[in-house]
Protein backbone atom coordinates (compact mmCIF):
# COMPACT_ATOMS: atom_id res chain seq x y z
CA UNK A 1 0.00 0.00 0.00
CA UNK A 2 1.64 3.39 -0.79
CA UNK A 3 -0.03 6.89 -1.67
CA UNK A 4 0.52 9.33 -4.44
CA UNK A 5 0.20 13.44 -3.10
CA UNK A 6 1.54 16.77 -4.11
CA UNK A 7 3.79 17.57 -0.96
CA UNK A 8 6.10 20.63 -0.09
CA UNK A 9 9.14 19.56 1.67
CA UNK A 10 10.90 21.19 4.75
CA UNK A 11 13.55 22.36 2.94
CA UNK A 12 10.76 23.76 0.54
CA UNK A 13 11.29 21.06 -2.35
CA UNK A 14 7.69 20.80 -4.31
CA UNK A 15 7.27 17.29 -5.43
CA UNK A 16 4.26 16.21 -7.42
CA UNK A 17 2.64 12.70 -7.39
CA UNK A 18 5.74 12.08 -4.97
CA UNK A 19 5.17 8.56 -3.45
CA UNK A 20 4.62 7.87 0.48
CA UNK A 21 5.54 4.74 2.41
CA UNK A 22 4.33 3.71 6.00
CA UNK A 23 7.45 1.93 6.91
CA UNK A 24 6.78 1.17 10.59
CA UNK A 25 4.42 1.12 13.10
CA UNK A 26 4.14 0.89 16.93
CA UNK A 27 1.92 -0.07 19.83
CA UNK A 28 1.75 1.70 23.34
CA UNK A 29 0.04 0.28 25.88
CA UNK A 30 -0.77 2.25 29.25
CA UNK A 31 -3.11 1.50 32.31
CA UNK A 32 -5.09 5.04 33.27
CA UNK A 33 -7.92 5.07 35.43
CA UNK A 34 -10.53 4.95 33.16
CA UNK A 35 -8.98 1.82 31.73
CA UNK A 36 -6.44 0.40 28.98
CA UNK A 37 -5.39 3.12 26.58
CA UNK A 38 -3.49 1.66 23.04
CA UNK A 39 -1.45 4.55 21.20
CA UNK A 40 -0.49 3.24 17.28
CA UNK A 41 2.79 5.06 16.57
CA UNK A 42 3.83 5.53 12.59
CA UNK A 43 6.08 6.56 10.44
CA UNK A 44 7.12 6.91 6.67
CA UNK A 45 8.94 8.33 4.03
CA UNK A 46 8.24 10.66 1.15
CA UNK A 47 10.22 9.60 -1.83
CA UNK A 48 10.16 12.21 -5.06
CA UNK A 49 8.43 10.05 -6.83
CA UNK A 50 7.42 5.62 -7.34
CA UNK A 51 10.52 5.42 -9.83
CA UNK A 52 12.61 6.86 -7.18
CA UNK A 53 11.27 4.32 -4.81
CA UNK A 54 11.58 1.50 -6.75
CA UNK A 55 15.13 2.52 -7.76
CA UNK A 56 15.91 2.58 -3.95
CA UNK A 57 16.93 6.08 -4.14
CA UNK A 58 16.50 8.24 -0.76
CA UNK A 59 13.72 9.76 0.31
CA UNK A 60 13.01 13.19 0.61
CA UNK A 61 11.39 13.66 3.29
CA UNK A 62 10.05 11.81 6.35
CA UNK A 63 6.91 11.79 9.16
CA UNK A 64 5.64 10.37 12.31
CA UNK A 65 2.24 10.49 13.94
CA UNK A 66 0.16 8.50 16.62
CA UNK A 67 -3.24 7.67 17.08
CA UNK A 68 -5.35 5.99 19.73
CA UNK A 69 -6.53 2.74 19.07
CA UNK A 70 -10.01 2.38 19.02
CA UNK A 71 -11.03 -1.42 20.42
CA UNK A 72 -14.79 -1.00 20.92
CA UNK A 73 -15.63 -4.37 19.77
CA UNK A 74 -18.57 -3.27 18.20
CA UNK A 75 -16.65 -1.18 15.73
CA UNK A 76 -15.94 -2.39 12.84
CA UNK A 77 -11.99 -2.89 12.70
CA UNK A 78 -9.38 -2.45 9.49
CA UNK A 79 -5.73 -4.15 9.86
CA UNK A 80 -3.31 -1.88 11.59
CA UNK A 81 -1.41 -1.30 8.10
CA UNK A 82 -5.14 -0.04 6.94
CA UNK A 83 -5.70 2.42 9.67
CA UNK A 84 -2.35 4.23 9.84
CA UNK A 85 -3.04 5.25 6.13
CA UNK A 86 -6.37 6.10 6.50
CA UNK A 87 -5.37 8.51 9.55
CA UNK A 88 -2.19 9.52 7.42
CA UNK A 89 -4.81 10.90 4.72
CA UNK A 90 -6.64 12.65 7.49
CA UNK A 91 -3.30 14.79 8.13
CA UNK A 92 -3.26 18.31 6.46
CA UNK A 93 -0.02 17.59 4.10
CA UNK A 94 -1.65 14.12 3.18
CA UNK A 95 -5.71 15.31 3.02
CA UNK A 96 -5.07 15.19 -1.03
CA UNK A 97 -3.70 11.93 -1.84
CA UNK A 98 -4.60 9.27 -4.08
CA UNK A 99 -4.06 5.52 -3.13
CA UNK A 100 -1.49 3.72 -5.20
């Protein structure tokens, strides 16, 4: 799974259809009083574009967020992989992207 998006850089690069890879992902667990809490950490990289990924070439740029986990069982779960990207395109530098 990997996502296509128009993305300014740090360093104030502009890459279009640049190509974004969740490479790893996380799990916090921690007791509170109110009961279990499980934060899904992520991150990825922003190569400049698919050719440059396939090619192995470096990437660009990079990101991290986190998330709470939801574990209602009566919600209606994705794999882990699944719901990193689909809070990834919820993020204001990824709210444009199109799934590759």
């Amino acid at each position: 799974m990997a996502l296509k998006v128009n993305v300014a850089t740090g360093m104030g690069l502009l890459a279009i259809d640049a190509h974004v890879v969740i490479k790893e992902i996380a799990l916090q667990k921690e007791k509170k009083e109110d009961g279990t809490v499980y934060r899904v950490i992520y991150g990825g990289l922003v190569w400049l574009s698919e050719d440059t990924y396939k090619e192995e070439k470096n990437p660009i740029e990079g990101f991290n967020y986190f998330f709470e986990l939801n574990v209602n069982p009566k919600k209606n779960h994705h794999n882990i992989w699944k719901q990193c990207y689909m809070h990834l395109k919820k993020q204001k530098e990824f709210e444009h992207c199109v799934d590759v």
